[in-house]
N, C-alpha and C. Protein backbone atom coordinates (compact mmCIF):
# COMPACT_ATOMS: atom_id res chain seq x y z
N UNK A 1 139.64 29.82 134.83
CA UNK A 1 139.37 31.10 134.27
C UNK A 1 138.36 31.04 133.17
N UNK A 2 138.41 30.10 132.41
CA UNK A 2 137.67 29.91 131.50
C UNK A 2 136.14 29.42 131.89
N UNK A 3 136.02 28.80 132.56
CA UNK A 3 134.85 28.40 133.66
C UNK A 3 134.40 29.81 133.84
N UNK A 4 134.78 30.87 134.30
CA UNK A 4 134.81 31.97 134.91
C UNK A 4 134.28 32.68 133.67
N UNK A 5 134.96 33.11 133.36
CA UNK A 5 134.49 33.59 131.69
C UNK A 5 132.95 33.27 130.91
N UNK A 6 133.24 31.89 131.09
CA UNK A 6 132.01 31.15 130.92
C UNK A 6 130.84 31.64 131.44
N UNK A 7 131.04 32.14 133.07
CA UNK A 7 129.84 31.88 133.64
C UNK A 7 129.79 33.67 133.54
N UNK A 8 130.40 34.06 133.06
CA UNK A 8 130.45 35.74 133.07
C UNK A 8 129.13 35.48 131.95
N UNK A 9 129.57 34.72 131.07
CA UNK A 9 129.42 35.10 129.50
C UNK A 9 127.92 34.46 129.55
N UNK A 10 127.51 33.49 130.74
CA UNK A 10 126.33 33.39 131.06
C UNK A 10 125.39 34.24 131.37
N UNK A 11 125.75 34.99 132.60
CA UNK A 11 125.06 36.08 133.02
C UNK A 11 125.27 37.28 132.39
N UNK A 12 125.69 37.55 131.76
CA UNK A 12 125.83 38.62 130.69
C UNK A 12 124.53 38.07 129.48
N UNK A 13 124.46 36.80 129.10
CA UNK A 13 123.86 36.31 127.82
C UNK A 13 122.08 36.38 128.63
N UNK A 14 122.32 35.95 129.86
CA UNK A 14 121.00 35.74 130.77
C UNK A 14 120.27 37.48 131.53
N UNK A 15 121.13 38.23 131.16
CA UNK A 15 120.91 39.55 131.11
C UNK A 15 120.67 40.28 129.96
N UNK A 16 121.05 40.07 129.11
CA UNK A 16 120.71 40.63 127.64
C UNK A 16 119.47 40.35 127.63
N UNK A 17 119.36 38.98 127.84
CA UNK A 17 117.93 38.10 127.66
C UNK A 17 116.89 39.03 128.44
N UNK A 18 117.20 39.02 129.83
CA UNK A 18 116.60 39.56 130.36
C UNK A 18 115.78 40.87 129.86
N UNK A 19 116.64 41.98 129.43
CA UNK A 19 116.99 43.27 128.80
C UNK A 19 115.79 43.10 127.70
N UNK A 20 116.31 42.19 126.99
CA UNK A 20 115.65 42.02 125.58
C UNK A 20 114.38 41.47 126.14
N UNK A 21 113.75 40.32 126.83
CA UNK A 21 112.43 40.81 127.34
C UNK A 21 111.46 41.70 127.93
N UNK A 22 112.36 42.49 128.61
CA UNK A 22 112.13 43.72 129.17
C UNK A 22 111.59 44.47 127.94
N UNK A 23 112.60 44.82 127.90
CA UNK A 23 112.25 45.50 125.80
C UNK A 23 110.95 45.39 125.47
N UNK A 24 111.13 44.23 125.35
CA UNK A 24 109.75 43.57 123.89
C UNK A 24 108.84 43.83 124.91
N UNK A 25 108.61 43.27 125.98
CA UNK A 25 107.05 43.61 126.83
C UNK A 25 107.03 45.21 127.06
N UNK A 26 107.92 45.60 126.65
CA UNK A 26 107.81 47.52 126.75
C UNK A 26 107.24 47.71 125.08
N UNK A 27 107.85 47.29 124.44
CA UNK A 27 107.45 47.26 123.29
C UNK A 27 105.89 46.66 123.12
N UNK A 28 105.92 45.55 123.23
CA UNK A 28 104.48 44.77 123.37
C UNK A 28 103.42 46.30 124.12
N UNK A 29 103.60 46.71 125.49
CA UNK A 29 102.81 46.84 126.18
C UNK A 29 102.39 48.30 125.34
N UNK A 30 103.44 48.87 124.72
CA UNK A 30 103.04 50.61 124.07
C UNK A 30 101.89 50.02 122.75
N UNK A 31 102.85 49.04 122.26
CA UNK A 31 101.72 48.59 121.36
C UNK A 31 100.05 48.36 121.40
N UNK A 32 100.33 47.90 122.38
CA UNK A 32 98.79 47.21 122.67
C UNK A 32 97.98 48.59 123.53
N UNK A 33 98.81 49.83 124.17
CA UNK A 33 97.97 50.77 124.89
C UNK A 33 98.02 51.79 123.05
N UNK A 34 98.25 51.27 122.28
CA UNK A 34 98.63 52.36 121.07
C UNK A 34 97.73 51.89 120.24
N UNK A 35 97.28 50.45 120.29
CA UNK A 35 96.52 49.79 119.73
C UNK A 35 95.10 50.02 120.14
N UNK A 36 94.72 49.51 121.85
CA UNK A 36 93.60 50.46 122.53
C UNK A 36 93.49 51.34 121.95
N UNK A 37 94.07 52.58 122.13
CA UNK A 37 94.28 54.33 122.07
C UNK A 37 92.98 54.24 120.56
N UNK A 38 93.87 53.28 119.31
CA UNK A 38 93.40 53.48 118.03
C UNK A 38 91.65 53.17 117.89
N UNK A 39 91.87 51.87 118.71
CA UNK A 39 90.46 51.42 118.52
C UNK A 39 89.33 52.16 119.35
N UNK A 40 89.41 52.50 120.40
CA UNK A 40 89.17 53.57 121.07
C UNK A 40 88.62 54.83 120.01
N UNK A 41 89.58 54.98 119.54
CA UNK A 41 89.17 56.46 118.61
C UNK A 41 88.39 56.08 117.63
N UNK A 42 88.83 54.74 117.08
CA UNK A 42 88.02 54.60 115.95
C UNK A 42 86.45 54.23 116.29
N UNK A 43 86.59 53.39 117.72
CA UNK A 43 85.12 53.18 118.26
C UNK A 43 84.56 54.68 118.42
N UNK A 44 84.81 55.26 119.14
CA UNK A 44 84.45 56.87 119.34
C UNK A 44 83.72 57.03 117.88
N UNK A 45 84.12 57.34 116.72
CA UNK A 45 84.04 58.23 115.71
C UNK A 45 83.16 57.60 114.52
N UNK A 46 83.28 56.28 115.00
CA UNK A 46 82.31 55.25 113.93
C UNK A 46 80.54 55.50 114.75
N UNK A 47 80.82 55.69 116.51
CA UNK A 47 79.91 56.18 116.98
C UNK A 47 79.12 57.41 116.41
N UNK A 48 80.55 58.70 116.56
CA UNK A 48 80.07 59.63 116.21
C UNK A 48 79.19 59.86 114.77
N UNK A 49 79.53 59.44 114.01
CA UNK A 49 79.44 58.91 112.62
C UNK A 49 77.82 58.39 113.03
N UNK A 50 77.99 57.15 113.32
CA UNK A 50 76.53 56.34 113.45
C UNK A 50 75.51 57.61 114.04
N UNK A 51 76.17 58.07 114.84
CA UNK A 51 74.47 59.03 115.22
C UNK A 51 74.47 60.28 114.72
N UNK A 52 75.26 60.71 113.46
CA UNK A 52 75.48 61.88 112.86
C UNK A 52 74.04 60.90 111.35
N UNK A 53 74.71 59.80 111.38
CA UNK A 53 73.61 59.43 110.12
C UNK A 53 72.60 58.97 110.95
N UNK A 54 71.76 58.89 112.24
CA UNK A 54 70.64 58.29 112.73
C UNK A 54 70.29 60.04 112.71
N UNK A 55 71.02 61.08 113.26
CA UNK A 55 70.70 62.13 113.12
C UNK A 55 69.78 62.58 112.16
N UNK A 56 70.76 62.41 110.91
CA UNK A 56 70.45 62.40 109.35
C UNK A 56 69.18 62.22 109.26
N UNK A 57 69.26 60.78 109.45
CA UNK A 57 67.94 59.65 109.19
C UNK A 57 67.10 60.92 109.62
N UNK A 58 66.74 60.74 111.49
CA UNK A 58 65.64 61.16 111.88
C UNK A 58 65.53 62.33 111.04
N UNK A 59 66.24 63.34 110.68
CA UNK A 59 65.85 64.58 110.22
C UNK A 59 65.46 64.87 109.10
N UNK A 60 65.26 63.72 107.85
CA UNK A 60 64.84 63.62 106.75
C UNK A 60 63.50 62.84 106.78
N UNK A 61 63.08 61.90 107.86
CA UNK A 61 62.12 61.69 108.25
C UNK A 61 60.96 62.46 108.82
N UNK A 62 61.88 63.35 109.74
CA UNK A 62 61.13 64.65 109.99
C UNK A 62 60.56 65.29 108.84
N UNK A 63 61.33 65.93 108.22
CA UNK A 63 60.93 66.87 106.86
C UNK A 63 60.10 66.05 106.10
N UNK A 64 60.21 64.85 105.84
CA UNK A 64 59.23 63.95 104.89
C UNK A 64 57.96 64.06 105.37
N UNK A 65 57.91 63.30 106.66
CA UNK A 65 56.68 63.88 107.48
C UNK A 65 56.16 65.41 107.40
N UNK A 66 56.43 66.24 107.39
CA UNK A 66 56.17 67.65 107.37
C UNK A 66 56.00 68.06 106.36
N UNK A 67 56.26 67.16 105.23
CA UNK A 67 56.13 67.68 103.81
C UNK A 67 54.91 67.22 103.52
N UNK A 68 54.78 65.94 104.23
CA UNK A 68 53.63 64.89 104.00
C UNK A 68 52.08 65.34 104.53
N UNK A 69 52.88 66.03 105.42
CA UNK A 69 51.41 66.75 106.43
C UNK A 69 50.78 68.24 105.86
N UNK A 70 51.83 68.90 105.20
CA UNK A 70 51.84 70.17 104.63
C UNK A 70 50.73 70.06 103.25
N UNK A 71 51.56 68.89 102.20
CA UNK A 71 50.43 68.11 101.36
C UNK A 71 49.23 67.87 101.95
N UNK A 72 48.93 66.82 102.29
CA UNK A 72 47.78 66.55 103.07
C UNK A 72 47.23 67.67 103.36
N UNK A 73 47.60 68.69 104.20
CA UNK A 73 46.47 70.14 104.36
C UNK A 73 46.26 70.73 103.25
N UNK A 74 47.14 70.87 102.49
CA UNK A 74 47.06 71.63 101.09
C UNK A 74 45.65 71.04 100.53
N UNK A 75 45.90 69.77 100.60
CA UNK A 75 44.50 68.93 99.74
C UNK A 75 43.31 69.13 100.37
N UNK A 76 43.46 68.90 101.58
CA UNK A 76 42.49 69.26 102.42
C UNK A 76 42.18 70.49 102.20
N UNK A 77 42.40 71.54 102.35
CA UNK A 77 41.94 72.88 101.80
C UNK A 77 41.73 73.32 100.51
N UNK A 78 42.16 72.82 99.56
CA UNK A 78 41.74 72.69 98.03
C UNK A 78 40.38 71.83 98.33
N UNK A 79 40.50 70.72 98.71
CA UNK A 79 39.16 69.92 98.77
C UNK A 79 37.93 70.92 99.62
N UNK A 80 38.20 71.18 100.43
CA UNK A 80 37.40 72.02 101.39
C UNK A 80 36.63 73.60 100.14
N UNK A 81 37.87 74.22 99.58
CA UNK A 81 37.52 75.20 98.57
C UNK A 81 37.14 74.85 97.74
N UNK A 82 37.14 73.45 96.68
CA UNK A 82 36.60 73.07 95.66
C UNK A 82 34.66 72.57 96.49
N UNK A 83 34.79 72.51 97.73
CA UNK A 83 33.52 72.03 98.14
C UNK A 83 32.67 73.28 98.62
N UNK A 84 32.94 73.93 98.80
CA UNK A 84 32.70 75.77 99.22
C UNK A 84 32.03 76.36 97.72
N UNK A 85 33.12 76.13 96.95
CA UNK A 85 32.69 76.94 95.76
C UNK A 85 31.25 75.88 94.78
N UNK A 86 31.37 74.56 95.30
CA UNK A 86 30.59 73.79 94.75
C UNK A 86 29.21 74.40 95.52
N UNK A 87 29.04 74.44 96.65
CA UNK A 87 28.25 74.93 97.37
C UNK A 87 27.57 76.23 97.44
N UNK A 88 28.65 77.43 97.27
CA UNK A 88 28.30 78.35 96.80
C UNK A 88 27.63 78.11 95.34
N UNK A 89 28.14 77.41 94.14
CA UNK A 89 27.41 77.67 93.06
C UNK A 89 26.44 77.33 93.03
N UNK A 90 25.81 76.18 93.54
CA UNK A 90 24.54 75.94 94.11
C UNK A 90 23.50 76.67 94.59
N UNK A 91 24.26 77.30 95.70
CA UNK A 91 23.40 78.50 96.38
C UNK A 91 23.23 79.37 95.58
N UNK A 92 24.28 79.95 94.65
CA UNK A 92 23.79 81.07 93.65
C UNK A 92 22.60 80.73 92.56
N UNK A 93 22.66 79.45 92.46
CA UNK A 93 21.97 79.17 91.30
C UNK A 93 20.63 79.26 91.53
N UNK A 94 20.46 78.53 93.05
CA UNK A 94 19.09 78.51 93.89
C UNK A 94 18.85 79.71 94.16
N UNK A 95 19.38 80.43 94.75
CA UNK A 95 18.62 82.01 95.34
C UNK A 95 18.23 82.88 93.70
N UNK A 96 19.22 82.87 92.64
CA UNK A 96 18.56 83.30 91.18
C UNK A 96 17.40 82.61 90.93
N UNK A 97 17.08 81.38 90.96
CA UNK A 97 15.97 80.63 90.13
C UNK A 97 14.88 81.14 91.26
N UNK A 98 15.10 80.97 92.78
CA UNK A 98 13.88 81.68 93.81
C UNK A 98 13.71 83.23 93.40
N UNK A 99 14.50 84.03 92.95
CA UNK A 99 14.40 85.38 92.95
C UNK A 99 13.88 85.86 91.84
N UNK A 100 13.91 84.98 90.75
CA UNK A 100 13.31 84.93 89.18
C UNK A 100 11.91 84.11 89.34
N UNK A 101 11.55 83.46 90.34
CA UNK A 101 10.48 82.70 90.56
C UNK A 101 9.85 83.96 91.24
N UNK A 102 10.26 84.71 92.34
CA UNK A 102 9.65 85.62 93.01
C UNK A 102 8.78 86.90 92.03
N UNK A 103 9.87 87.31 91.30
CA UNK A 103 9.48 88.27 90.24
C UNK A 103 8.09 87.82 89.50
N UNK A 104 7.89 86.40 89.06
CA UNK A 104 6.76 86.22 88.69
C UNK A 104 5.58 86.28 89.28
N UNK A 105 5.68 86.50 90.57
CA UNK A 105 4.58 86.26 91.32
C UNK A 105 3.81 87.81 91.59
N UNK A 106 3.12 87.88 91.35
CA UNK A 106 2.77 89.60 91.59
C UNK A 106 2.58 89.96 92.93
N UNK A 107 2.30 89.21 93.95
CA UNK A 107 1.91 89.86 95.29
C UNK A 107 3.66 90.40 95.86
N UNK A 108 4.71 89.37 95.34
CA UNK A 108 6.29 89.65 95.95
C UNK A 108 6.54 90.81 95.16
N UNK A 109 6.30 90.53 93.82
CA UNK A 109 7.34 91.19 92.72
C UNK A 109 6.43 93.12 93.03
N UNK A 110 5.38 92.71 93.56
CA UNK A 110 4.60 94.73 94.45
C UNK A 110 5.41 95.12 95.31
N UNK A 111 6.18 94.14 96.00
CA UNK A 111 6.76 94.26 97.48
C UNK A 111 8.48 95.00 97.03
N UNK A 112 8.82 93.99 96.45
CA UNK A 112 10.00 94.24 95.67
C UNK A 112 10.55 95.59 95.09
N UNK A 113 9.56 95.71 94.07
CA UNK A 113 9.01 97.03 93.39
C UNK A 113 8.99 98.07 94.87
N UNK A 114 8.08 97.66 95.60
CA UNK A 114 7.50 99.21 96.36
C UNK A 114 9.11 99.63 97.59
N UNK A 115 9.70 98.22 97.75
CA UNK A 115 11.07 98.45 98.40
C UNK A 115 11.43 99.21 97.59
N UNK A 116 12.13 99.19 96.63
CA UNK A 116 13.09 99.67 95.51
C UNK A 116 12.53 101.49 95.46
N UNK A 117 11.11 101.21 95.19
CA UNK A 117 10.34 102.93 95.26
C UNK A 117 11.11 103.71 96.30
N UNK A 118 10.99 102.78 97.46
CA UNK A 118 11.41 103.82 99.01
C UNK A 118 12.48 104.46 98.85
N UNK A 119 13.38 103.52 98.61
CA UNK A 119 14.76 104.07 98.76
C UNK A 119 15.10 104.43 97.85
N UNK A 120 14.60 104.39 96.56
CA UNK A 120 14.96 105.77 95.63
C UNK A 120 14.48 106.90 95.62
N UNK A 121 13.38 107.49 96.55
CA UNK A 121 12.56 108.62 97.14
C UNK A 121 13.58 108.84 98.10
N UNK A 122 14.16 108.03 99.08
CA UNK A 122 14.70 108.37 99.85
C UNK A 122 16.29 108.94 99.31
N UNK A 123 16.93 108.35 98.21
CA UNK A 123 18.34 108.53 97.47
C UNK A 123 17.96 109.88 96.50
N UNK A 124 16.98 109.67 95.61
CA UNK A 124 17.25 110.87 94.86
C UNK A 124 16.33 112.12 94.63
N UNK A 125 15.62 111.82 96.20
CA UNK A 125 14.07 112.83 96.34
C UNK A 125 13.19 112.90 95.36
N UNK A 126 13.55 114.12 94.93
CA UNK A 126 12.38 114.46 93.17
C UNK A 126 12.34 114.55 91.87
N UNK A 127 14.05 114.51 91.82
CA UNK A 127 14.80 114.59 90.62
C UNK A 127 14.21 113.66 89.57
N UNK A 128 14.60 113.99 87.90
CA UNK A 128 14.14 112.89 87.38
C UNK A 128 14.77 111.78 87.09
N UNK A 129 13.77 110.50 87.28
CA UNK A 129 14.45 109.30 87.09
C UNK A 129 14.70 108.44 85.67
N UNK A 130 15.17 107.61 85.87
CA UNK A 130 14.81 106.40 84.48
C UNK A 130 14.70 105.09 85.14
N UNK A 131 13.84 104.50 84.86
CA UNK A 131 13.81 103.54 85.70
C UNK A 131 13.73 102.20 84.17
N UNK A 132 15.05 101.22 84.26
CA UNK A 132 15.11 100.31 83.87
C UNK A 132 14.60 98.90 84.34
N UNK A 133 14.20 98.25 83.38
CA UNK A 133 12.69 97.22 83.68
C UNK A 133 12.96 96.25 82.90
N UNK A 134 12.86 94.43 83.04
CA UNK A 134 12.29 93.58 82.12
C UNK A 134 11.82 93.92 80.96
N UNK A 135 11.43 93.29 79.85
CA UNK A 135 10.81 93.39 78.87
C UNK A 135 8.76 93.50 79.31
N UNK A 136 8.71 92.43 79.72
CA UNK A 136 7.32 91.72 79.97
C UNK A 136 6.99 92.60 81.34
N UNK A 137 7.37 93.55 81.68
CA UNK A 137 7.54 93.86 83.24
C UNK A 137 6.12 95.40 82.76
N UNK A 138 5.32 95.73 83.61
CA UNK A 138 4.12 96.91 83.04
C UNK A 138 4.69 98.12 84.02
N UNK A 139 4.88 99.00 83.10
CA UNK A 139 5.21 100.50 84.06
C UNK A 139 4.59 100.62 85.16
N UNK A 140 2.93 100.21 84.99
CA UNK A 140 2.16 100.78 86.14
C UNK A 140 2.46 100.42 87.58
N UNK A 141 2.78 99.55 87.24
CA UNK A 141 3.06 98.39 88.41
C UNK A 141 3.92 99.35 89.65
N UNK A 142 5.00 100.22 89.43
CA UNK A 142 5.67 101.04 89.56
C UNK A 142 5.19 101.37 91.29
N UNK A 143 3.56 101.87 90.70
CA UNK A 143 2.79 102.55 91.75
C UNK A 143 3.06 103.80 92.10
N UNK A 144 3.62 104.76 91.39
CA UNK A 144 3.85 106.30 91.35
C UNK A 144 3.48 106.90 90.23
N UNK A 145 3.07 108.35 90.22
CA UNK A 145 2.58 108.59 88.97
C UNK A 145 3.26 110.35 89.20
N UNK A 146 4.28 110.08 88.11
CA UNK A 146 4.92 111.05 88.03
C UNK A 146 5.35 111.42 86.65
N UNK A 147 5.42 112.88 85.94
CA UNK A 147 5.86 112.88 84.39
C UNK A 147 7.48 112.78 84.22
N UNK A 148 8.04 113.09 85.36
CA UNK A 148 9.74 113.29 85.12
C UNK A 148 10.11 111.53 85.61
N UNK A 149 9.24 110.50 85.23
CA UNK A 149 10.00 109.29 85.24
C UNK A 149 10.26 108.44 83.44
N UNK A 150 11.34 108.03 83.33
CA UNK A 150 11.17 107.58 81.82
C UNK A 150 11.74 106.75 81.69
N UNK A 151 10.68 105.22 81.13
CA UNK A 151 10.72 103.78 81.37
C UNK A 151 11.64 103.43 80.10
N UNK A 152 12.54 102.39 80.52
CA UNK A 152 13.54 101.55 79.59
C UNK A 152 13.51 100.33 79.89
N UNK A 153 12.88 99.68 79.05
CA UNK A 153 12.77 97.96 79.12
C UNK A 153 14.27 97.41 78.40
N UNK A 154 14.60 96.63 79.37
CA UNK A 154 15.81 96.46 78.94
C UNK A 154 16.45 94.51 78.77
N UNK A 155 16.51 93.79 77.40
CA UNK A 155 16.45 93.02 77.34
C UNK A 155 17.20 91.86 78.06
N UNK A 156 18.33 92.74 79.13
CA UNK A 156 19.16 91.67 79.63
C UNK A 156 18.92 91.49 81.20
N UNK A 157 17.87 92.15 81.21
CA UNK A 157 16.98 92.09 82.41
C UNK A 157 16.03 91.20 82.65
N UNK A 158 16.05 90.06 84.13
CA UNK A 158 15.00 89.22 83.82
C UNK A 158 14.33 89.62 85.14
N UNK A 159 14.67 89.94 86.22
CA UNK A 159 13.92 90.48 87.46
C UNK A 159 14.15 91.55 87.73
N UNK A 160 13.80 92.21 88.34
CA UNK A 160 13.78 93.44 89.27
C UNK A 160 13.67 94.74 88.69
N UNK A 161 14.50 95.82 89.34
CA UNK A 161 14.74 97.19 88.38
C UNK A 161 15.37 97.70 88.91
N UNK A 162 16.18 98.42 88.20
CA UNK A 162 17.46 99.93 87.84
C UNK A 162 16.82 101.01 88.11
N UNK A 163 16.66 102.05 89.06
CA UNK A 163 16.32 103.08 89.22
C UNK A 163 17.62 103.92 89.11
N UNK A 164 17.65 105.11 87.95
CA UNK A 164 18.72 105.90 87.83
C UNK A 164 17.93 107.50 88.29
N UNK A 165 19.25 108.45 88.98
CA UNK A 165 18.46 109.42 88.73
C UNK A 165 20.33 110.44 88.80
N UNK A 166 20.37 111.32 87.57
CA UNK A 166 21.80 112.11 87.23
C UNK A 166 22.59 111.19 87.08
N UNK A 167 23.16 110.26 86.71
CA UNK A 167 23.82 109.49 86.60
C UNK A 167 24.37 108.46 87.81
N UNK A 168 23.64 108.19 88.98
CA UNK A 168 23.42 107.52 89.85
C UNK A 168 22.30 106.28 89.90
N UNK A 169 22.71 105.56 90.28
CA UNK A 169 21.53 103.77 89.99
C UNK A 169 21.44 103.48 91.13
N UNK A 170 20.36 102.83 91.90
CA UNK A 170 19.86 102.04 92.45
C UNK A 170 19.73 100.55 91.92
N UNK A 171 20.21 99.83 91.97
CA UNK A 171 20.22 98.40 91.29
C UNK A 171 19.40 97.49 91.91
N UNK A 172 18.11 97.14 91.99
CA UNK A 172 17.79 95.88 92.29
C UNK A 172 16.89 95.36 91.56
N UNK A 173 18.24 94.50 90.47
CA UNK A 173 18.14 93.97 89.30
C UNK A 173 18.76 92.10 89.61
N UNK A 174 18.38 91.14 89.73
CA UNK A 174 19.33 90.10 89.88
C UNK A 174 20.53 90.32 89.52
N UNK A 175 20.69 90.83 88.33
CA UNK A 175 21.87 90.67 87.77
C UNK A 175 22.55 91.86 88.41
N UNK A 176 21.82 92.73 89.15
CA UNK A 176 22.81 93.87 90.00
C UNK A 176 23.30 92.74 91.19
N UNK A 177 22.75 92.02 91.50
CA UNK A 177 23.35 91.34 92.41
C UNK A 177 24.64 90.27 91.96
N UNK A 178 24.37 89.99 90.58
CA UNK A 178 25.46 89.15 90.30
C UNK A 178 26.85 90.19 90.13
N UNK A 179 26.68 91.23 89.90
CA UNK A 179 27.71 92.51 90.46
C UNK A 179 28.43 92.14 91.56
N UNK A 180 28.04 91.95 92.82
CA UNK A 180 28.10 91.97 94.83
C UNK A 180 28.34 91.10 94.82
N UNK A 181 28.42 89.74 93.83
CA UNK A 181 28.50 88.31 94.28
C UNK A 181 29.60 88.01 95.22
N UNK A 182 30.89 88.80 95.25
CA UNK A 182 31.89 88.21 96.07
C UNK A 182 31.45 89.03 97.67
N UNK A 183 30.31 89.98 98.14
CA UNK A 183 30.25 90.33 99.01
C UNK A 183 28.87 89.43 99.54
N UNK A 184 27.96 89.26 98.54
CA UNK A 184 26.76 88.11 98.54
C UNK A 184 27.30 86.69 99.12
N UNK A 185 28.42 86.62 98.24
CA UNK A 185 29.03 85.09 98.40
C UNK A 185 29.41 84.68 100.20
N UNK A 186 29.72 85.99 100.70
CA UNK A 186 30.25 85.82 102.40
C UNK A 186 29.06 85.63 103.05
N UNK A 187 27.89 86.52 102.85
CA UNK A 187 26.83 86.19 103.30
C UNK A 187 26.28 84.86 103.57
N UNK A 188 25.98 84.73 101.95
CA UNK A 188 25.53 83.37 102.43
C UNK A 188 26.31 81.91 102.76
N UNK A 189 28.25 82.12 102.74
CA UNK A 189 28.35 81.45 103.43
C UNK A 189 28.67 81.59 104.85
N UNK A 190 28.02 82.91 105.34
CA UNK A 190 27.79 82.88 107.02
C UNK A 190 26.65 82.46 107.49
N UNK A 191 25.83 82.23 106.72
CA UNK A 191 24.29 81.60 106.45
C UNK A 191 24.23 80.30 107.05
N UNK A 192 25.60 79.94 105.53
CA UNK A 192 25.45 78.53 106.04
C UNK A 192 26.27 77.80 106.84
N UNK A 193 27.12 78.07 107.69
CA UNK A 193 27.76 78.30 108.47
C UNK A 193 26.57 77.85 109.94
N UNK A 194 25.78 79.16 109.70
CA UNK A 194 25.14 79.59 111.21
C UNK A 194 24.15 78.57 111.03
N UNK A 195 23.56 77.90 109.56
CA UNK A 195 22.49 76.82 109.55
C UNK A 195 23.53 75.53 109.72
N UNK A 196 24.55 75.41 109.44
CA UNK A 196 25.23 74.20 110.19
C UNK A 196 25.50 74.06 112.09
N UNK A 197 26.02 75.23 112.13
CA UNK A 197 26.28 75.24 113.54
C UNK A 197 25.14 74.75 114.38
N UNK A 198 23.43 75.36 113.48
CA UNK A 198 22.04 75.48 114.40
C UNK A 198 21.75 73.40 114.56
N UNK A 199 22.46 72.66 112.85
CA UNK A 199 21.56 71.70 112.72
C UNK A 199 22.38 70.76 113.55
């Protein structure tokens, strides 16, 4: 009986055993699919993560670039306008010193004069005028001979002339032109424009 007992108390002890390995590899096996499961997620999210900051990255790279390029044109167009206006002042300076050179010359400065005549015959018919003049500049020169005209030499005048008539002017005075300069200024840089495009 005791033999018996014994061998009960065997297979009972060799079944527990059993049981209890059973167990643990149930145990073991949740572990290790619980363990997967974790790393799994954590691989996932360290991913997600990694291309949330490559995201990042690229998109601050982007904007740097775009900031970089935005600069860059900015300069470029400041440079371009600081070279425009260099150009223009040039040109202004040159077409005054030719147009003050012209005035001296008497065969232009008749021409000049007899323009200016037309179109104030044509602006203020017969009415009387005043016609503002250089210092050094001779009435006669005029080339009309009329009593309702009355000459004003005027010292801040170095070319041309002011034809007024009722409180209306005709200006072609240089310095009436330095008046127009911002409508002068388009001109001649469509001038030069059309002499770049030609050369």
């Amino acid at each position: 009986m005791i033999g018996d007992q014994s061998e009960s108390l065997q297979r009972l002890l060799q079944r527990l055993s059993q049981h209890q390995e059973a167990a643990c590899q149930e145990i073991l096996a949740a572990a290790e699919a619980q363990a997967a499961e974790l790393i799994a997620t954590a691989t996932a999210e360290a991913k997600r993560r990694e291309a949330e900051a490559v995201r990042a990255a690229e998109q601050r790279w982007a904007e740097a670039q775009a900031m970089l390029q935005a600069r860059q044109a900015t300069d470029e167009r400041q440079y371009r306008l600081r070279q425009t206006q260099a150009v223009l002042e040039r040109g202004w300076n040159l077409l005054l010193t030719v147009l003050e050179q012209r005035w001296t010359v008497a065969s232009q400065r008749r021409l000049w004069v007899a323009m200016l005549v037309q179109r104030a015959e044509r602006l203020f018919a017969t009415a009387d005028w005043v016609v503002q003049h250089p210092l050094q500049w001779q009435t006669a020169e005029l080339g009309i001979d009329r009593a309702e005209i009355r000459f004003q030499a005027d010292a801040g005048l170095t070319a041309g002339l002011r034809i007024g008539c009722q409180g209306a002017w005709l200006d072609g005075t240089v310095q009436g032109m330095m008046v127009n300069r911002q409508e002068l200024s388009a001109l001649l840089l469509a001038q030069l424009e059309q002499d770049e495009a030609n050369s």
